[in-house]
Each structure stands twice: as structure tokens, then as C-alpha cells.
Protein backbone atom coordinates (compact mmCIF):
# COMPACT_ATOMS: atom_id res chain seq x y z
CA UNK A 1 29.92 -46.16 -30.66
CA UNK A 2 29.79 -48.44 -27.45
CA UNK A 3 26.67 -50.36 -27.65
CA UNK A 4 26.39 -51.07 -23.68
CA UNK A 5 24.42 -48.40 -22.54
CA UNK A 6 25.06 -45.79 -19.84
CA UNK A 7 22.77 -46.12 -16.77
CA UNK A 8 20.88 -43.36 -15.09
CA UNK A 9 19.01 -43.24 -12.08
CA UNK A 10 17.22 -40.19 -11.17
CA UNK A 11 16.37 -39.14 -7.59
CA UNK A 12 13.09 -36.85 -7.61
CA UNK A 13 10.75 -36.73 -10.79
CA UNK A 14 9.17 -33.09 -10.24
CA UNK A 15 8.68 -30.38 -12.42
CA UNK A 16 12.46 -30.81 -13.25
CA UNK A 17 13.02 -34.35 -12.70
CA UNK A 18 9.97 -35.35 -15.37
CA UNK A 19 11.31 -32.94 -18.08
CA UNK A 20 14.90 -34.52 -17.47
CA UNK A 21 13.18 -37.87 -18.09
CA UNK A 22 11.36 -37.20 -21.23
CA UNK A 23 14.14 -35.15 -23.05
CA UNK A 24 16.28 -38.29 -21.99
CA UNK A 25 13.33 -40.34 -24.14
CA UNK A 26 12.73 -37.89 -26.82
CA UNK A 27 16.05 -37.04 -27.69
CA UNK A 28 17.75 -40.70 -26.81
CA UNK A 29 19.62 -40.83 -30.36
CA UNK A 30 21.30 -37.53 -30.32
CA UNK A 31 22.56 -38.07 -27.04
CA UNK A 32 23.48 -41.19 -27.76
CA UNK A 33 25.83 -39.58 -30.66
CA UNK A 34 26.58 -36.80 -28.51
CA UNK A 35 28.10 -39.23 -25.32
CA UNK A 36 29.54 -42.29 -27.90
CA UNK A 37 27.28 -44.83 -26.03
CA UNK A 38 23.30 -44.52 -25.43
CA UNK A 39 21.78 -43.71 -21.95
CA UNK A 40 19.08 -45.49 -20.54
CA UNK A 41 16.97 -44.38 -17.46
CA UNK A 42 17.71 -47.04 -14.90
CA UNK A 43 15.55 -45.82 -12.34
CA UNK A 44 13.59 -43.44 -10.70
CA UNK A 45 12.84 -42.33 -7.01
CA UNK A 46 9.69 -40.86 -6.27
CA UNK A 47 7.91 -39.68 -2.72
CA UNK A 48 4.53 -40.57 -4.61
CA UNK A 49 4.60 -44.22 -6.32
CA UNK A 50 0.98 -43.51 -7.82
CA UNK A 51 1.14 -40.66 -9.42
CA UNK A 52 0.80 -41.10 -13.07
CA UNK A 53 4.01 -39.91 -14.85
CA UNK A 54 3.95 -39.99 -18.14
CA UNK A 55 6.79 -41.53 -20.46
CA UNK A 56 8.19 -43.33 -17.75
CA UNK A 57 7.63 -47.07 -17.78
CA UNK A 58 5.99 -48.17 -14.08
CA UNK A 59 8.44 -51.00 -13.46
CA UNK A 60 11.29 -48.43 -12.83
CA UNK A 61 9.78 -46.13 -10.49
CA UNK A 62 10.62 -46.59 -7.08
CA UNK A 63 10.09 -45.15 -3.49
CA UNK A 64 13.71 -46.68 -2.11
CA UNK A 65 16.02 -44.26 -2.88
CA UNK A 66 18.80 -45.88 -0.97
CA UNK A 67 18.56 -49.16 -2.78
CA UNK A 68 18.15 -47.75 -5.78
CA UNK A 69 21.85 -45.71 -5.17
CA UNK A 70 23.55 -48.91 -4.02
CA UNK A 71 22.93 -51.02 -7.23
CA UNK A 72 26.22 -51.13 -8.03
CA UNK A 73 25.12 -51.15 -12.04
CA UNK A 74 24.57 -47.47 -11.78
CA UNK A 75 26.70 -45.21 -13.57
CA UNK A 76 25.24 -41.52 -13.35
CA UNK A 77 22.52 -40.62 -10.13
CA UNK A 78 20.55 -37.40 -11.58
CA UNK A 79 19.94 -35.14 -7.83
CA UNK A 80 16.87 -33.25 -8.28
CA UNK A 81 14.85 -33.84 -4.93
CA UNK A 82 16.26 -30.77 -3.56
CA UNK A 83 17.00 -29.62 0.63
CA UNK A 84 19.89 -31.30 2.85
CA UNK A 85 18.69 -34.20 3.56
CA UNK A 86 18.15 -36.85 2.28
CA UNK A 87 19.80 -35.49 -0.65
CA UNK A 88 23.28 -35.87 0.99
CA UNK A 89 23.23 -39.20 2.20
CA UNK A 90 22.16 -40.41 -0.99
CA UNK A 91 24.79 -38.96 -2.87
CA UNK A 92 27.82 -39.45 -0.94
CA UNK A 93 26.54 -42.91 -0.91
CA UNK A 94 26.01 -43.04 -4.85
CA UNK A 95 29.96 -41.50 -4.66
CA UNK A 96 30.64 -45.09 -2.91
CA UNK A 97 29.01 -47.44 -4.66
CA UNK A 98 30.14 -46.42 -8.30
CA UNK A 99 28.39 -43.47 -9.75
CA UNK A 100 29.05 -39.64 -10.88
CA UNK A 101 26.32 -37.22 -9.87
CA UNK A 102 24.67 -34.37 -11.68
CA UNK A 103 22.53 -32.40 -8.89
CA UNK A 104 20.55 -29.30 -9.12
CA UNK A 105 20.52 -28.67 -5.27
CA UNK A 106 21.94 -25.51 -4.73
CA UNK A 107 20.65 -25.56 -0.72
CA UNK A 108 23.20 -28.50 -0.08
CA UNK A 109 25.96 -27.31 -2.74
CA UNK A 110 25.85 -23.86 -0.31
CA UNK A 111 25.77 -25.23 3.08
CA UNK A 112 27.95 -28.61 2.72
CA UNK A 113 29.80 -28.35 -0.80
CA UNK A 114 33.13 -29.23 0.44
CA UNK A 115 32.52 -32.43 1.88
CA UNK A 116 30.53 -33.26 -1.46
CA UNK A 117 33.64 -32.48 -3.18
CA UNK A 118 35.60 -34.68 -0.50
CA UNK A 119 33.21 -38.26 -1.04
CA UNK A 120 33.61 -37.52 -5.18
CA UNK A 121 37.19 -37.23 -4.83
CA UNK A 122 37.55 -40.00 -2.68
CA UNK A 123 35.91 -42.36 -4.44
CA UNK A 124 37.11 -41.16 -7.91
CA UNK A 125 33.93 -40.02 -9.47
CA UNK A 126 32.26 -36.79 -10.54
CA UNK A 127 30.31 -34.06 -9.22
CA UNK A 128 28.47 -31.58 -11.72
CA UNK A 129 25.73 -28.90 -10.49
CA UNK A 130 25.34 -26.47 -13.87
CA UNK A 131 21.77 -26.34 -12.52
CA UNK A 132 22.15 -24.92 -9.03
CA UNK A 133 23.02 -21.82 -10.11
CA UNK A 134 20.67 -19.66 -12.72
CA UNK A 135 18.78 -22.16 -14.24
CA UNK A 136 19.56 -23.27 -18.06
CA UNK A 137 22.38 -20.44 -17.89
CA UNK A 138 25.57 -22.14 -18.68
CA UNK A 139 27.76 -20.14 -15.81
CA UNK A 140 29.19 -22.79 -13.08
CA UNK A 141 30.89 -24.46 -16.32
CA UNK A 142 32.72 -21.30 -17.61
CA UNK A 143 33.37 -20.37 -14.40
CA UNK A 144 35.23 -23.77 -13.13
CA UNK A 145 36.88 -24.48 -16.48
CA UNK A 146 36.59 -21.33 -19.43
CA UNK A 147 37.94 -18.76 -16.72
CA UNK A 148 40.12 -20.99 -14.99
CA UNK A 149 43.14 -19.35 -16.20
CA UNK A 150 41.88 -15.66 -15.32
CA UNK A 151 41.51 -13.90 -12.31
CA UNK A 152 38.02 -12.57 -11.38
CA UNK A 153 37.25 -9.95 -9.33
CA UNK A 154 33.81 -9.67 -9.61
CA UNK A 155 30.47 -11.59 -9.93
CA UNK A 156 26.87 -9.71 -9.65
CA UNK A 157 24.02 -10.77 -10.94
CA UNK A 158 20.41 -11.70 -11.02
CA UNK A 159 19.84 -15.46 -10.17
CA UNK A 160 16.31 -15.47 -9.16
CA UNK A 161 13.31 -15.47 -11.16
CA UNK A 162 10.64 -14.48 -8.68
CA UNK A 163 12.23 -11.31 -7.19
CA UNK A 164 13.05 -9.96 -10.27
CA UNK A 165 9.58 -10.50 -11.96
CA UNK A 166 7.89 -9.01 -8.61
CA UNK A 167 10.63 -5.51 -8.76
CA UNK A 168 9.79 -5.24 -12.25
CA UNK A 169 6.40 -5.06 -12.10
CA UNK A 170 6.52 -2.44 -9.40
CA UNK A 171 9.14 -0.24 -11.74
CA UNK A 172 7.07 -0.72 -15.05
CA UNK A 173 3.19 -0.19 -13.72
CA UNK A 174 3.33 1.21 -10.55
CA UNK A 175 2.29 -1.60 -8.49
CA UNK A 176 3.31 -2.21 -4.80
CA UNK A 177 4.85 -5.02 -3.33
CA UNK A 178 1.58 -6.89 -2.31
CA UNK A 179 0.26 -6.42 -5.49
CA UNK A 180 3.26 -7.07 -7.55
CA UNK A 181 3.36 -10.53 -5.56
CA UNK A 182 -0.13 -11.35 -6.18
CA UNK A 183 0.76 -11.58 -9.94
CA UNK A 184 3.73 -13.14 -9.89
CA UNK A 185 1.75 -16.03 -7.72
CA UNK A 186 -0.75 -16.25 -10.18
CA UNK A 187 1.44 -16.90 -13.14
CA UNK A 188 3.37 -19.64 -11.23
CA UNK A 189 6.90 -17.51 -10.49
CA UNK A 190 6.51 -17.15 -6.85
CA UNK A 191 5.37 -20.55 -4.38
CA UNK A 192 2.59 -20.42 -2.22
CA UNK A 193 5.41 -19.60 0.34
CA UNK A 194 7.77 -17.18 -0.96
CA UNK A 195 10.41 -16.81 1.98
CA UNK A 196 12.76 -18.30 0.20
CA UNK A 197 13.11 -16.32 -2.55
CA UNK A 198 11.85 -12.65 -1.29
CA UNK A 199 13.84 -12.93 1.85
CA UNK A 200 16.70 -14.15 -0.64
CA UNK A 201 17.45 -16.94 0.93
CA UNK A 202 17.63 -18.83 -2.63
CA UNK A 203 20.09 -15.95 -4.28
CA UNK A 204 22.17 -16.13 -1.00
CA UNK A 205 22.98 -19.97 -1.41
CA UNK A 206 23.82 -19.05 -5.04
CA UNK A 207 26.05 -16.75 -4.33
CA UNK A 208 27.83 -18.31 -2.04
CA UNK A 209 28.42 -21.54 -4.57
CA UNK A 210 29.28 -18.46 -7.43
CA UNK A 211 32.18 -16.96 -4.80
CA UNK A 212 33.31 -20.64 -3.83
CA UNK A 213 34.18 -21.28 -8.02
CA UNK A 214 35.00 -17.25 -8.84
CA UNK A 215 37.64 -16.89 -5.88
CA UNK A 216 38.76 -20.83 -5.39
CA UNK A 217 37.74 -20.57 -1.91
CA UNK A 218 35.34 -22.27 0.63
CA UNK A 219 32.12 -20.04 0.74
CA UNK A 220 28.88 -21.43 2.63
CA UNK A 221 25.49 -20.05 3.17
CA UNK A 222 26.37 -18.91 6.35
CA UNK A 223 28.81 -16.96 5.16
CA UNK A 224 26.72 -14.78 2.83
CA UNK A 225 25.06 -11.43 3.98
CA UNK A 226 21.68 -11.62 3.18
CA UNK A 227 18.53 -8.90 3.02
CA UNK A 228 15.09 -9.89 1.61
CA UNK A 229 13.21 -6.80 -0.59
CA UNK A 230 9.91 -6.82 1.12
CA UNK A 231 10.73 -3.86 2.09
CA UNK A 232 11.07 -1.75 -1.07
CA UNK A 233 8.28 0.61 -1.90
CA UNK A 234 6.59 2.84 -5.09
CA UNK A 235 8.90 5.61 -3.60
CA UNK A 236 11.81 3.52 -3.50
CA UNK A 237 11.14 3.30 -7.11
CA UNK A 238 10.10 6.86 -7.40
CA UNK A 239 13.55 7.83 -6.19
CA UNK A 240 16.05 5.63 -8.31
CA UNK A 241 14.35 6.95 -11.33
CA UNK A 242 14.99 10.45 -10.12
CA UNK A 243 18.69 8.86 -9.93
CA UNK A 244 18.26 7.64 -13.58
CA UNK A 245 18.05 3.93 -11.54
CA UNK A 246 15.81 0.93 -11.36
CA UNK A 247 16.23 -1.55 -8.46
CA UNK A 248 17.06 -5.53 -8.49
CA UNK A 249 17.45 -7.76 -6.17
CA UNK A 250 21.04 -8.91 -6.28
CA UNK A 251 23.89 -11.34 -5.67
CA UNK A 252 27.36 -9.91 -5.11
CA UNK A 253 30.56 -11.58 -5.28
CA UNK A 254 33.88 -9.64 -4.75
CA UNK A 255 37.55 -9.65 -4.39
CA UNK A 256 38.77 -6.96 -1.83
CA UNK A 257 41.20 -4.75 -3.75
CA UNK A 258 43.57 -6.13 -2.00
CA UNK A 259 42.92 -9.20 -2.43
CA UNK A 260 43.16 -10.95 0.74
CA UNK A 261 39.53 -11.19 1.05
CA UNK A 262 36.48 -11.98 -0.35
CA UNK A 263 32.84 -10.99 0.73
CA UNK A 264 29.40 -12.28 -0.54
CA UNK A 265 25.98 -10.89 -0.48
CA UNK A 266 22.38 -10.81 -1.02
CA UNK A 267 19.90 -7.63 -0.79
CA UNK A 268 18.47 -4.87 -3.36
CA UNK A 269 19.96 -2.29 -4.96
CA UNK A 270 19.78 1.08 -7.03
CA UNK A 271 21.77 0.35 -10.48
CA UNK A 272 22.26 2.90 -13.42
CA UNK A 273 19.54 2.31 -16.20
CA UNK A 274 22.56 2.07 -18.36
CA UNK A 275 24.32 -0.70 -16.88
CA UNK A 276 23.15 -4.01 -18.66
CA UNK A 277 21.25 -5.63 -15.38
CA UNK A 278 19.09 -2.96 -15.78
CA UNK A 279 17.40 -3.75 -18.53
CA UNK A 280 16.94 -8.06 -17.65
CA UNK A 281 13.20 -7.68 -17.48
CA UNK A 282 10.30 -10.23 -16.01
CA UNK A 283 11.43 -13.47 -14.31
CA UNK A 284 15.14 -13.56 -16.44
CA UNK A 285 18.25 -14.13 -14.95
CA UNK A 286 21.84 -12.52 -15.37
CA UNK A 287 24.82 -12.23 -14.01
CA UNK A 288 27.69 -9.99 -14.64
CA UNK A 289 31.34 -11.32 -14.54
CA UNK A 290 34.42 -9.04 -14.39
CA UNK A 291 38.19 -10.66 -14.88
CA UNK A 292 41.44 -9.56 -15.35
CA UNK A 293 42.00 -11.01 -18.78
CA UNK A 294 38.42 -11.42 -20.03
CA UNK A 295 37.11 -8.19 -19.07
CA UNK A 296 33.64 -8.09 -18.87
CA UNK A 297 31.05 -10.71 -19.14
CA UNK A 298 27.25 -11.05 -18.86
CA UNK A 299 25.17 -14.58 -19.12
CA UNK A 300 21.42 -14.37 -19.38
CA UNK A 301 18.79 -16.18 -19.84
CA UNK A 302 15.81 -18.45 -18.03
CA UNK A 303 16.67 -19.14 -14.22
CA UNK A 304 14.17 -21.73 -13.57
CA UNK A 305 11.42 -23.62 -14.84
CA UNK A 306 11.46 -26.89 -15.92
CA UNK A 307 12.80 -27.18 -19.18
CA UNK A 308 15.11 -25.17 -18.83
CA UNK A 309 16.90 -26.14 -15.78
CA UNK A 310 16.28 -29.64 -17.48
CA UNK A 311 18.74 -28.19 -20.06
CA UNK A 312 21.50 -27.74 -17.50
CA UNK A 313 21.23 -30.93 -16.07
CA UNK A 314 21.19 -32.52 -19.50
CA UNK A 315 24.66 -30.70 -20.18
CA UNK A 316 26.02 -31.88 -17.16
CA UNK A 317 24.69 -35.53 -17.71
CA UNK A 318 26.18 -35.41 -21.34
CA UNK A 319 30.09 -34.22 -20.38
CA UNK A 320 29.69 -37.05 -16.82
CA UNK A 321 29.00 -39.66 -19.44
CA UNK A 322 31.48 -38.68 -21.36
CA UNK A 323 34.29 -39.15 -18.61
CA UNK A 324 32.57 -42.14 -17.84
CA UNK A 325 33.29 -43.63 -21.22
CA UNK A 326 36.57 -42.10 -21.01
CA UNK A 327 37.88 -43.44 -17.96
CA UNK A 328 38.11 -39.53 -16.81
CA UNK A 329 37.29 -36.96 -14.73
CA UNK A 330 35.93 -33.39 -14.75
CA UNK A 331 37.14 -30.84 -12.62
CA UNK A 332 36.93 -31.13 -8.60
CA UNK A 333 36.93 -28.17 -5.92
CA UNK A 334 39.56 -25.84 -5.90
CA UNK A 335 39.52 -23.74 -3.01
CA UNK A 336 43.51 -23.25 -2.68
CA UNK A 337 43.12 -19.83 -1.81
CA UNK A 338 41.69 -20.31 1.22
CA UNK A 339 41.07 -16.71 1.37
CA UNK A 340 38.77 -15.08 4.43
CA UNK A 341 34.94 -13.70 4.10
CA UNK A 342 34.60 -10.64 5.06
CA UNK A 343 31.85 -9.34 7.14
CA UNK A 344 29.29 -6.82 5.83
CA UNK A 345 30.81 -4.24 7.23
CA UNK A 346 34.00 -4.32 5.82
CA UNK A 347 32.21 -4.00 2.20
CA UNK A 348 32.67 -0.47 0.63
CA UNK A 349 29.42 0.85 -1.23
CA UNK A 350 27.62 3.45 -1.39
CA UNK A 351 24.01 4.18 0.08
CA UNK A 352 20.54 5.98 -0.81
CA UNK A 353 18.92 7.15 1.97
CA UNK A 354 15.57 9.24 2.67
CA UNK A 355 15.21 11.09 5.57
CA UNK A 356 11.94 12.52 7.07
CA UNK A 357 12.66 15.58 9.01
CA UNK A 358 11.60 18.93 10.31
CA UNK A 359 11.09 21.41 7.78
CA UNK A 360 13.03 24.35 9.52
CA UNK A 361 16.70 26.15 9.12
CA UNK A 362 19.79 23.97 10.49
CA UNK A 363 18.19 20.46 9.64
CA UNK A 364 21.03 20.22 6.88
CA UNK A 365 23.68 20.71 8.80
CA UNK A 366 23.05 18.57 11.32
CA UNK A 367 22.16 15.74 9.02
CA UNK A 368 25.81 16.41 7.11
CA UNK A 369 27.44 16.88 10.83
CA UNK A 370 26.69 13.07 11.45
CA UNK A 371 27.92 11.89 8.18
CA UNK A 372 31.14 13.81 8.64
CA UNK A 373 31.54 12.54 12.10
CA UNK A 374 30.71 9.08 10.58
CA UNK A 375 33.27 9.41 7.88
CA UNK A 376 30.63 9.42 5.12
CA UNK A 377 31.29 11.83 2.04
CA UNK A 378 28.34 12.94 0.76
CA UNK A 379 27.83 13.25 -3.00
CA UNK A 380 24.00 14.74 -3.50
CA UNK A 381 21.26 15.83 -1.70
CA UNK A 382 17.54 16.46 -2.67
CA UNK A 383 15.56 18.34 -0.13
CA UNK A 384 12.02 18.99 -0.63
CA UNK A 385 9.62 20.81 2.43
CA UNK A 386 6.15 21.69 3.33
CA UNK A 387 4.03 22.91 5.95
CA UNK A 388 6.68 22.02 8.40
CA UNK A 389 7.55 18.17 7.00
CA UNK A 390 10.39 17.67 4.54
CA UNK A 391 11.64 14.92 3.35
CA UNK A 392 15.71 15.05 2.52
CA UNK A 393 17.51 12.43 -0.03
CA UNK A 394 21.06 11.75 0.96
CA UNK A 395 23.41 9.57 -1.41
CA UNK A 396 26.31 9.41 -0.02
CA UNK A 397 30.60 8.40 -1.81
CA UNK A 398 31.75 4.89 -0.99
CA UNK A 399 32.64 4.07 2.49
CA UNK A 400 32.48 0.73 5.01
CA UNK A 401 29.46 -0.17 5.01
CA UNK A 402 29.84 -0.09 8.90
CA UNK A 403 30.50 3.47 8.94
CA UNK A 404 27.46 3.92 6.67
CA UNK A 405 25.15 2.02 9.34
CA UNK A 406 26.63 3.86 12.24
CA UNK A 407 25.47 7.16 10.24
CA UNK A 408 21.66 6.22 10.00
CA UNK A 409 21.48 4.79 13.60
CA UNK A 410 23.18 8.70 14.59
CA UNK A 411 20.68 10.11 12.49
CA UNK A 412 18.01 8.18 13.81
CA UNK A 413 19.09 10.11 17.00
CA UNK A 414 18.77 13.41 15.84
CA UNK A 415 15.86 15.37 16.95
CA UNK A 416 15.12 17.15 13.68
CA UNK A 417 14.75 13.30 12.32
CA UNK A 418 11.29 12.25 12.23
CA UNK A 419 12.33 8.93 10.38
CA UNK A 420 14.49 7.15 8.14
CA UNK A 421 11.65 6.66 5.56
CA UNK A 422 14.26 4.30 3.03
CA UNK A 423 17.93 3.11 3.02
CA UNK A 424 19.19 1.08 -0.17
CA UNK A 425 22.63 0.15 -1.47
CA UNK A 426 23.58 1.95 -4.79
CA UNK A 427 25.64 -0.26 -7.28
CA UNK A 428 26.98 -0.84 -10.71
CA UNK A 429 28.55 2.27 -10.87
């Protein structure tokens, strides 16, 4: 075993960046044996010099990121700070003065991957991120190197905590939205702000780094469609179970059958109770992987939290160490393919839609009139009327998803049509 030790330096010391810093204490000697030289925390960038952090000797705790990046002496910079910038500057500049990085911000992964990948290459160093995606899940790994020789076609999943704990709250006891929320707040899933990840904002820059690996093609944020879930309702709920569904909030990655394309997207959806997302429960994570070859997959596990997306970035740090030692290098971006996103409505799915309308002869018709117009094939209905109201439950075969938005807006037209009381994507089938 080398002797000389690996240096660290780690850029934010949060909830993340403190656990990565005390298993890198408490578990020195097994990484040590794990790498073939020890690793010793060089340094460590903080917003908030006087905080007391625990395990973590004063002398290396800085508030100059940039100086501590350009040291030269550094071998691996640990990214957990998180948002655009600073974050990039500081590691294309870690790139060019010597060091590997292991980040965990999926924000500037999404938006500005490419020209990560670019500044690694160029300078001949690494560029891990197992913890931008799904927490202590190992997923970006077998993606970029297990499945490498396989063709996927498919990646859906789960990949954040707070949505799913908030839906499955309001599927198992009742609850609404608000209230659903309110508990997930007080048991520390959701932020005092949660726009991020109820508007799925946070899934959408996931996905887009889970299509840029699956299809070996340039995906950013902007290309993603994305649709929150504050919108989803009891009878949302009431309604998939009468479907034998439940309803997650979900990240979609495809191949179009043709494949010349690929699309990416964020926003809930009915699923079968028996297809295995249905049944990830609380704040867990999953995601669902189909291949040629392989067939298909499912990870699971934790999505966030401190230790374990500590975990992932411990992985990471461990196989970057590793290539430091010997005189390698991991995998870099392969987006050969250089295949187009499609928009939205190019996607074929399938849609659930409730319909409040007059409760009188003819209503039917009309409503199927539209879809046929529309191209739509429709494969149930559920009708149910009283004094004059009825409400009418439409799920329709796979078409564009174009065609099925011209539909509602026609039916929003329609006389008879009081309201479109719920439209939701139906999937997994």
C-alpha cells in the first residue's frame, strides 16, 4: 500500500458534506485498504466559518473556495454545495489545476453536463456524480459502465423522496394534498419551500442526466417535459383504484420505437398496482430499467438524506482514487448518438380523464365524436348521473399525446361539458 496519502478537499459541509467527512474519519482504514493508499481530508469550504462542525479539525475549514481548488496538492475536490454557480467555476477550475471531482449536483450535471465533461477531458481527469441521481442508489454507475454493452429503451422511475412520501400518504389514509404536505414537512422530507420537488423540477433534472447516460446523447433540463402534482386530488386517487392503480410522480426516459429519437419527462401518473413502482412506499426511490439484452431491471432504495447520499459519494470517491493511484481514468461522456428530443407531443401514452357533464341522452356521443375526430381510441368508459350532473370517466388507447390534448381542449368546447374535473397520464402497462 502507498503510504503518501490521497488528498481531498470538500466544497460544502451540509447535511451531506458533514456525513461525507465523518465516514471519511470513521472508516479511514478500510478505505485506505479499499483505494491502496489512505485519504486524508485536505480541506473544507464552508459559507459559515463558525459553525461548530464536529470531527473536523478547525485549521482546515475554509471560506475561499477558489484557493482552496487551486492548491495544486489536491487530488480529489468532493462537490456538494449544490446550484450553478459557483459550483461550476470551481470545478472546471479544480479540472485545471490537478484534481478529479466527485459532485452530487444534479442542477448543474442537467443544465451544463457537457461542458463538465469537456474541462475533465481536457485536462485528463475525472468526473463522477453517483449521487445526483437517486440518492445512495447505485444507478449512474451501471448505467455508464454495467449496461454499456446493451441497448436500453427505457428508464422510469421514482427519484424523489418528497413527492412520493406526499402521493402515498394521500393513497394509504385518505389525506389531501395540503394535508399530505403538512406531514411530510414535519418529518423533514419536504423544505420549507417545496417548488422544487412538487413542481418536479428536481425529478426533471434527473431525468434528463438518466436519458443523457441511457441513450448516449446530450439531454438538458430544458429539454425535459415537466408537470408538478399539486394538482392531484382524493378522487384522483379514488379513480386509479377503481382502475386497480395508484399514482406516482414519475421520471420517463424513452427510445422512440424507431429509434431516431428520444423524449424525457416529468409529471404523475396512473400505474397498475401490479407493476413493481407501485408498491415503493414512503419517501423510497426506484427506477425501472428496460434493455435489449438485460431485460428488465429495478434499483431501489433511499433517494436522499444524508447518509445515504454520503454513500454514493463515498463510492465515487473510492473508484476516483483508485484511477488516481492508477494513473487511469473512468469513463467520460458518450453522447455519439446525438439523437433528437422529442417534444411532448410526439410521446404516445395513454390518458385518464374525468369529465363533468350534463346528465341527459346524447352526452356520450358527443364526448366519443371528439375523440374520434381527434384520433383517440377509446378503451373504457364509466358514467355515473344524478339529478341532472354526471360525471363520465374516459381512458382512452395510446395515441400522440398532441392528439390527446387537442381532444380535452374540443371537449372543453362542448356544451354538454360542464368541466374537465381530472386528466392524468396512465403508464406501466
Amino acid at each position: 500500500m502507498r503510504t503518501r496519502p490521497l488528498k481531498v478537499a470538500l466544497l460544502g459541509c451540509g447535511v451531506v458534506g458533514s456525513e461525507v467527512a465523518r465516514i471519511m474519519t470513521t472508516h479511514a482504514d478500510d478505505l485506505a485498504a479499499r483505494i491502496g493508499a489512505p485519504v486524508e481530508l485536505a480541506g473544507v469550504a464552508v459559507r459559515r466559518p463558525d459553525k461548530v462542525r464536529e470531527g473536523i479539525p478547525a485549521e482546515l475549514i475554509t471560506t475561499d473556495a477558489t484557493a482552496l481548488v487551486k492548491r495544486g496538492d489536491i487530488d480529489v475536490i468532493v462537490e456538494v454545495i449544490g446550484g450553478v454557480e459557483p459550483a461550476r467555476t470551481l470545478i472546471t477550475t479544480a479540472f485545471e489545476h490537478g484534481a478529479s471531482v466527485v459532485s452530487a449536483n444534479k442542477a448543474l450535471l442537467a443544465q451544463d453536463g457537457a461542458s463538465l465533461y469537456a474541462a475533465a477531458e481536457r485536462h485528463g481527469q475525472d468526473l463522477y456524480y453517483e449521487a445526483a441521481v437517486a440518492g445512495a442508489i447505485p444507478l449512474v454507475r451501471p448505467l455508464r459502465e454495467s449496461l454499456a454493452g446493451d441497448k436500453i429503451n427505457r428508464v422510469m422511475g421514482i427519484v424523489n423522496g418528497t413527492t412520493n412520501f406526499i402521493l402515498d400518504k394521500m393513497d394509504t389514509s385518505g389525506a389531501g394534498y395540503s394535508e399530505a404536505l403538512d406531514e411530510a414537512t414535519a418529518l423533514g422530507y419536504a423544505e420549507a419551500d417545496p417548488t422544487a420537488d412538487v413542481e418536479g423540477f428536481d425529478a426533471a433534472a434527473k431525468a434528463a442526466i438518466l436519458a443523457g447516460i441511457a441513450f448516449h446523447t446530450r439531454v438538458r433540463l430544458d429539454d425535459v417535459y415537466r408537470e408538478g402534482m399539486t394538482e392531484v386530488t382524493a378522487a384522483d386517487f379514488a379513480s386509479a383504484k377503481q382502475m386497480g392503480c395508484t399514482i406516482k410522480l414519475l421520471a420517463i426516459c424513452e427510445r422512440a420505437a424507431d429509434g431516431g429519437s428520444v423524449t424525457a419527462r416529468v409529471h404523475p401518473a396512473m400505474i397498475p398496482l401490479s407493476h413493481p413502482l407501485a408498491s415503493v412506499r414512503e419517501a423510497y426511490n426506484a427506477v425501472f430499467v428496460e434493455a435489449d439484452a438485460a431485460g428488465q431491471l429495478m434499483f431501489y432504495g433511499p433517494g436522499a438524506g444524508g447518509a445515504p447520499t454520503a454513500s454514493a459519494v463515498l463510492g465515487d470517491l473510492v473508484a476516483v482514487c483508485r484511477n488516481k493511484l492508477n494513473e487511469a481514468k473512468g469513463p467520460g461522456e458518450s453522447a455519439y448518438t446525438q439523437l433528437p428530443v422529442s417534444s411532448m407531443g410526439e410521446v404516445v401514452t395513454r390518458y385518464h380523464i374525468s369529465l363533468d357533464v350534463a346528465d341527459k341522452p346524447g352526452v356520450l356521443a358527443q364526448v366519443a365524436t371528439v375523440f374520434a375526430e381527434h384520433g383517440v381510441s377509446i378503451d373504457t368508459v364509466r358514467q355515473q348521473g344524478k339529478d341532472g350532473e354526471a360525471s363520465l370517466v374516459v381512458v382512452t388507447h395510446r395515441a400522440p399525446d398532441a392528439a390527446l390534448s387537442g381532444t380535452v381542449e374540443a371537449l372543453r368546447k362542448l356544451d354538454t361539458v360542464r368541466g374537465v374535473a381530472s386528466i392524468m397520464r396512465v403508464e406501466g402497462e
